[in-house]
C-alpha atoms as a PDB file:
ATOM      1  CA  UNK A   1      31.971   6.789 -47.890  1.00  0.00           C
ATOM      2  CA  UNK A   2      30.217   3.682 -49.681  1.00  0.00           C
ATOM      3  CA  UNK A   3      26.789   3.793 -50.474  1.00  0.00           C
ATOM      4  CA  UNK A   4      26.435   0.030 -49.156  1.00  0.00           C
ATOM      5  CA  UNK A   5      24.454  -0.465 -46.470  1.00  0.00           C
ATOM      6  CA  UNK A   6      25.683  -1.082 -42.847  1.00  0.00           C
ATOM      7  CA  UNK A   7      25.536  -3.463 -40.682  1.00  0.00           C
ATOM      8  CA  UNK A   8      22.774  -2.417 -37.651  1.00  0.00           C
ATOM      9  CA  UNK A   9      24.936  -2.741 -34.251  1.00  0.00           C
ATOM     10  CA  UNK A  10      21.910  -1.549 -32.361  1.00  0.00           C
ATOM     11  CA  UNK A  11      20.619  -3.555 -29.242  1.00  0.00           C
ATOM     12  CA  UNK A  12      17.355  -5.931 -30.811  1.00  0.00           C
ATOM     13  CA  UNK A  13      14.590  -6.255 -28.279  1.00  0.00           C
ATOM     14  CA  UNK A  14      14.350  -9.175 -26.169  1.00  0.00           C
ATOM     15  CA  UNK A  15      11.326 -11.156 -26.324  1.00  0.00           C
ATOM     16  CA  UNK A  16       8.932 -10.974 -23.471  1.00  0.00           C
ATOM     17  CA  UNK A  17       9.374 -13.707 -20.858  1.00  0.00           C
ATOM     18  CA  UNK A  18       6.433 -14.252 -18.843  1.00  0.00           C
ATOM     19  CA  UNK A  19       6.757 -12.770 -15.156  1.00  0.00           C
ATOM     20  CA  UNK A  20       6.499 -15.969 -12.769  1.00  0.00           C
ATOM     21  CA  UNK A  21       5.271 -15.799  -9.100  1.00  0.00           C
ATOM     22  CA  UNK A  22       6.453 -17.442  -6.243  1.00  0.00           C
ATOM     23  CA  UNK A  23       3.913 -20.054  -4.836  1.00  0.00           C
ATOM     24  CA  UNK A  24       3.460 -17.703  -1.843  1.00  0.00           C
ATOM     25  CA  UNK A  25       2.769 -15.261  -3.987  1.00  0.00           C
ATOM     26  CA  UNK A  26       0.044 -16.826  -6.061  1.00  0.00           C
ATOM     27  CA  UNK A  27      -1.303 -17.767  -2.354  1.00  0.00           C
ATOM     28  CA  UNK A  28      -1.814 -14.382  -0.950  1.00  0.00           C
ATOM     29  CA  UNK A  29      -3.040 -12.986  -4.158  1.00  0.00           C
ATOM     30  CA  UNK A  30      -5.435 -15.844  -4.524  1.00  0.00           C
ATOM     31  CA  UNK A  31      -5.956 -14.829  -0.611  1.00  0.00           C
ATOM     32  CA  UNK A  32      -5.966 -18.974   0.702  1.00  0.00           C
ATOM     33  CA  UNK A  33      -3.605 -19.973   2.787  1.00  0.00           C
ATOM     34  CA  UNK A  34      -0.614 -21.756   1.274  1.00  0.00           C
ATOM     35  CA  UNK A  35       0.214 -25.326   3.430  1.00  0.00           C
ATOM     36  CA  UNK A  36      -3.536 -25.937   2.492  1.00  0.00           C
ATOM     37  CA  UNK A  37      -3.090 -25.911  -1.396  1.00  0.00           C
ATOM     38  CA  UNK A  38      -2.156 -28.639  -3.529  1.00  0.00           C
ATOM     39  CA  UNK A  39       1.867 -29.986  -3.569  1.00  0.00           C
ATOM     40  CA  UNK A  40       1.797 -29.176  -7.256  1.00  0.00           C
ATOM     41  CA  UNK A  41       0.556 -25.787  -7.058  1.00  0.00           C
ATOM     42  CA  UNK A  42       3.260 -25.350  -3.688  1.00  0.00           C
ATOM     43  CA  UNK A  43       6.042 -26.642  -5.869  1.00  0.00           C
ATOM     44  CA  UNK A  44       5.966 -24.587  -9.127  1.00  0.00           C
ATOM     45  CA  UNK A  45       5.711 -21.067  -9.574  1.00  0.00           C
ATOM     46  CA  UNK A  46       3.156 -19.693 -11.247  1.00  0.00           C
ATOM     47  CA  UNK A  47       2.848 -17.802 -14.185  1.00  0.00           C
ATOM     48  CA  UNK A  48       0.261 -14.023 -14.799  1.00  0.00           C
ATOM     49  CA  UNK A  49      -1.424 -15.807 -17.183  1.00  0.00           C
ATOM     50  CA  UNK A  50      -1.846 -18.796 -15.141  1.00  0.00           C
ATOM     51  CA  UNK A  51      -3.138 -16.991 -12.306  1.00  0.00           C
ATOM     52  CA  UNK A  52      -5.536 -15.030 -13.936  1.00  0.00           C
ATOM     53  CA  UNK A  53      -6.892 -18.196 -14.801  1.00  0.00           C
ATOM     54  CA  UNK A  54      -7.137 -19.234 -11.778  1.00  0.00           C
ATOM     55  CA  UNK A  55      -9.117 -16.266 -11.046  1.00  0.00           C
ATOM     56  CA  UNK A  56     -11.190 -16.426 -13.866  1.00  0.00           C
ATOM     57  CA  UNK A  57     -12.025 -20.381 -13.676  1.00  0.00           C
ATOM     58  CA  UNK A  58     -11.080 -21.121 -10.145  1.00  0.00           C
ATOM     59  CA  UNK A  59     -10.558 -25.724 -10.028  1.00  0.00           C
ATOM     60  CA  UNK A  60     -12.538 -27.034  -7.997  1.00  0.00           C
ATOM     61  CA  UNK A  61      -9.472 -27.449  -4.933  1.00  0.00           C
ATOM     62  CA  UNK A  62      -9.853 -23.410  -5.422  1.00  0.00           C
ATOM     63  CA  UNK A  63     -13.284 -23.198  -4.869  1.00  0.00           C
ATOM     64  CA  UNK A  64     -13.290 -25.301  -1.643  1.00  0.00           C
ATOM     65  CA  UNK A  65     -10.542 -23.412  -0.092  1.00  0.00           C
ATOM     66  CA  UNK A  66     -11.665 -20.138  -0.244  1.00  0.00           C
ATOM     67  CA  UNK A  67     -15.521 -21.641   0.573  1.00  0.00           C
ATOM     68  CA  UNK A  68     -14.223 -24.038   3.609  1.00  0.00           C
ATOM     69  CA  UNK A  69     -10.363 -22.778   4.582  1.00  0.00           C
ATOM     70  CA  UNK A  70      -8.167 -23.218   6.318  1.00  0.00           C
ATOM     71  CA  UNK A  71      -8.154 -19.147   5.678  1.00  0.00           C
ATOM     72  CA  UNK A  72      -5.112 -16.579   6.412  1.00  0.00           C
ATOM     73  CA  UNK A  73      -4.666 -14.560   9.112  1.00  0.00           C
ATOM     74  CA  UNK A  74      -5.820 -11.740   6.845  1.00  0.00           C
ATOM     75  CA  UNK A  75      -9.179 -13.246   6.170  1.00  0.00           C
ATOM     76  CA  UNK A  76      -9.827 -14.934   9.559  1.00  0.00           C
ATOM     77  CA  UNK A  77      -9.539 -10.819  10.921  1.00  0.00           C
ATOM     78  CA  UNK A  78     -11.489  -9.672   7.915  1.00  0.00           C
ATOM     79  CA  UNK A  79     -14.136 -12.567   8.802  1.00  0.00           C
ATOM     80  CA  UNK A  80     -14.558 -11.916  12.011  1.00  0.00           C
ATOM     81  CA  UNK A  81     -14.297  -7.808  12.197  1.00  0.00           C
ATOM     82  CA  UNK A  82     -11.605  -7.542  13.569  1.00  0.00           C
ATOM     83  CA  UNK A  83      -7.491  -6.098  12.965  1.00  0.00           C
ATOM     84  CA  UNK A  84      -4.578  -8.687  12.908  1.00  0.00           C
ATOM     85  CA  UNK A  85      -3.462  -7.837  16.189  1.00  0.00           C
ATOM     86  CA  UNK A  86      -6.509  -8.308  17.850  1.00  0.00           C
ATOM     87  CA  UNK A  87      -6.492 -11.993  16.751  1.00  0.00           C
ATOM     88  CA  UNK A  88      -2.782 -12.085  18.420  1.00  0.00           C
ATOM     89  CA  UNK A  89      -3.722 -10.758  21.513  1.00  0.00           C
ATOM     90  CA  UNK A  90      -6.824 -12.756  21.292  1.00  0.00           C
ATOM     91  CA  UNK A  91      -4.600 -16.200  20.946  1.00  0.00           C
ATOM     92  CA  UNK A  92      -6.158 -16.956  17.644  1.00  0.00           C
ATOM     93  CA  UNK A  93      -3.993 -19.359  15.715  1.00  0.00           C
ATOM     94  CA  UNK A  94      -3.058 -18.558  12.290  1.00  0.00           C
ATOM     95  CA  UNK A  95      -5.373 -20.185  10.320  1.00  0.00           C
ATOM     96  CA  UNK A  96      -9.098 -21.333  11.009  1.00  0.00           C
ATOM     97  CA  UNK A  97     -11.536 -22.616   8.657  1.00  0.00           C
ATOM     98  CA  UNK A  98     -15.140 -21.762   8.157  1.00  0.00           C
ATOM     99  CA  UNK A  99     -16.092 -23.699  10.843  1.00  0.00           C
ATOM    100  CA  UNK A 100     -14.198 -22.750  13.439  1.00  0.00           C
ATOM    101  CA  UNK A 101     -14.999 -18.646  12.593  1.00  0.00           C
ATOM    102  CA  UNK A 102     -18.398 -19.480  12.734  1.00  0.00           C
ATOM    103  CA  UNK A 103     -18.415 -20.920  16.347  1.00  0.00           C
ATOM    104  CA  UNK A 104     -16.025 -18.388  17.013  1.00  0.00           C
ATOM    105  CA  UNK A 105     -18.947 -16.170  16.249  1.00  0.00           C
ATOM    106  CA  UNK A 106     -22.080 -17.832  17.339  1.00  0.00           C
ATOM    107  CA  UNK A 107     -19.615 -17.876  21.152  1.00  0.00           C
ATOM    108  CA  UNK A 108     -19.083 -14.816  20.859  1.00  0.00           C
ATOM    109  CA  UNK A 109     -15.665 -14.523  23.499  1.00  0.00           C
ATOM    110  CA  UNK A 110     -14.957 -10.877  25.497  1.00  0.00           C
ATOM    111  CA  UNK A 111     -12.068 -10.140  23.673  1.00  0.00           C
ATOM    112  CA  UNK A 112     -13.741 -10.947  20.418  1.00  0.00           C
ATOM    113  CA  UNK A 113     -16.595  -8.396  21.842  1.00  0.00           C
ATOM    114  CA  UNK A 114     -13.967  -6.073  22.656  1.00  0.00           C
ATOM    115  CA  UNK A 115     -11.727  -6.072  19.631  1.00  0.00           C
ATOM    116  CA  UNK A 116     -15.011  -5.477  17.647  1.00  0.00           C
ATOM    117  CA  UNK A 117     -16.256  -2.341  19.365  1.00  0.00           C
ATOM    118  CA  UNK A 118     -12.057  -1.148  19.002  1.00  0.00           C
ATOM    119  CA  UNK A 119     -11.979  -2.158  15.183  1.00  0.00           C
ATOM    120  CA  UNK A 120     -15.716  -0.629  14.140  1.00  0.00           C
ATOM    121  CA  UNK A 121     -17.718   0.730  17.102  1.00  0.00           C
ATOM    122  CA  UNK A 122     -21.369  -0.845  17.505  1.00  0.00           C
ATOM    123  CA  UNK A 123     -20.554  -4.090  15.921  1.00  0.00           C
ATOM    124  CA  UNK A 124     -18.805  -5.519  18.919  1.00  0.00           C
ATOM    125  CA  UNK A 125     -22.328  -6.090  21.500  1.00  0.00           C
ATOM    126  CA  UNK A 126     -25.912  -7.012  20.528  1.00  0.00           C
ATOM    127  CA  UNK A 127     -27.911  -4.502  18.834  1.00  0.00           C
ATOM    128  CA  UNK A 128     -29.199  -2.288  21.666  1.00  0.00           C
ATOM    129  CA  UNK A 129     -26.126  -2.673  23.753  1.00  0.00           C
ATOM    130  CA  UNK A 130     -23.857  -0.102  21.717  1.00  0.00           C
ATOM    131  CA  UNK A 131     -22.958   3.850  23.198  1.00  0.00           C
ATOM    132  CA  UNK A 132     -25.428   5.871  22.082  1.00  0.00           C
ATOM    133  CA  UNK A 133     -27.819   3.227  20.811  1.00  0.00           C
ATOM    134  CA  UNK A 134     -31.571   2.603  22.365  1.00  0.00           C
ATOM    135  CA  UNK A 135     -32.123  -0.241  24.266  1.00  0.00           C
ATOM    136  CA  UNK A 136     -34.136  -3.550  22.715  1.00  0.00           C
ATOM    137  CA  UNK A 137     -36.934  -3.689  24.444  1.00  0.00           C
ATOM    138  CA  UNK A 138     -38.676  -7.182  25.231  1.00  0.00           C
ATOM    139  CA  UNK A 139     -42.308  -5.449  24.514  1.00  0.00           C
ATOM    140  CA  UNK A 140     -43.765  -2.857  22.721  1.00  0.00           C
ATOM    141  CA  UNK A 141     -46.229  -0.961  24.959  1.00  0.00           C
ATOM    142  CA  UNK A 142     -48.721   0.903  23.170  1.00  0.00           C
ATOM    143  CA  UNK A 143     -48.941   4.536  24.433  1.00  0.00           C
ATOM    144  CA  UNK A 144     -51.696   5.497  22.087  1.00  0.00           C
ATOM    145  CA  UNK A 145     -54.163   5.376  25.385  1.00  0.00           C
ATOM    146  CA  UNK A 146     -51.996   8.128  27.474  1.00  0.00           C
ATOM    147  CA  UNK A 147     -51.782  10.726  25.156  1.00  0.00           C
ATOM    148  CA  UNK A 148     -55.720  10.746  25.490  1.00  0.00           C
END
């Protein structure tokens, strides 16, 4: 034995490569709806760091997106109350922007009414028009004189 150092055989780390996303990806966790976004953003995947910047600063094609849509299926349900399956059997399309959940709304369609009560019971009718809920009434009488 020689008291000359050897040569280290050992594996050397490999630097860290940054973890890339697929554009669908970045999409869903961004939660807009990816054939509205940008041909840039659709063409290049997209880095950790990069997204958490988009999360952090969102650009301004960001910020209309998720204010105006067109929004996923996920967020149309979540927008309107409802599961995923309810906007299937509803014949909801898969995306709808703000606009169109809104009317959606303000119409307020049977199967929208029914899907609501299924997904979160009293949210589907009117107030007053739930199981186990008191009817609205039009007046108020004042029954102060019959308990005289």
């Amino acid at each position: 034995m020689t008291d000359e150092p050897r040569e280290d055989r050992r594996q050397q780390p490999k630097p860290k490569k940054e973890q890339l996303l697929s554009p669908a990806t970045a999409a869903q966790k961004l939660n807009v709806f990816l054939p509205a976004t940008p041909d840039e953003f659709q063409a290049t995947p997209v880095s950790r760091t990069a997204l958490q910047e988009l999360l952090d600063n969102p650009p301004e094609w960001l910020a209309t997106l998720r204010h105006e849509g067109p929004h996923p299926r996920g967020e149309v349900s979540r927008r309107l109350g409802v599961s995923n399956s309810a906007l299937a059997r509803g014949g909801v399309s898969d995306s709808m922007t703000t606009d169109e959940i809104r009317a959606l709304l303000d119409e307020r369609p049977e199967w929208l009414v029914a899907e609501r009560e299924k997904h979160a019971p009293g949210t589907g009718r009117p107030p007053g028009t739930a199981i186990g809920e008191r009817p609205v009434r039009a007046e108020v009488a004042d029954d102060d004189d019959a308990d005289d």
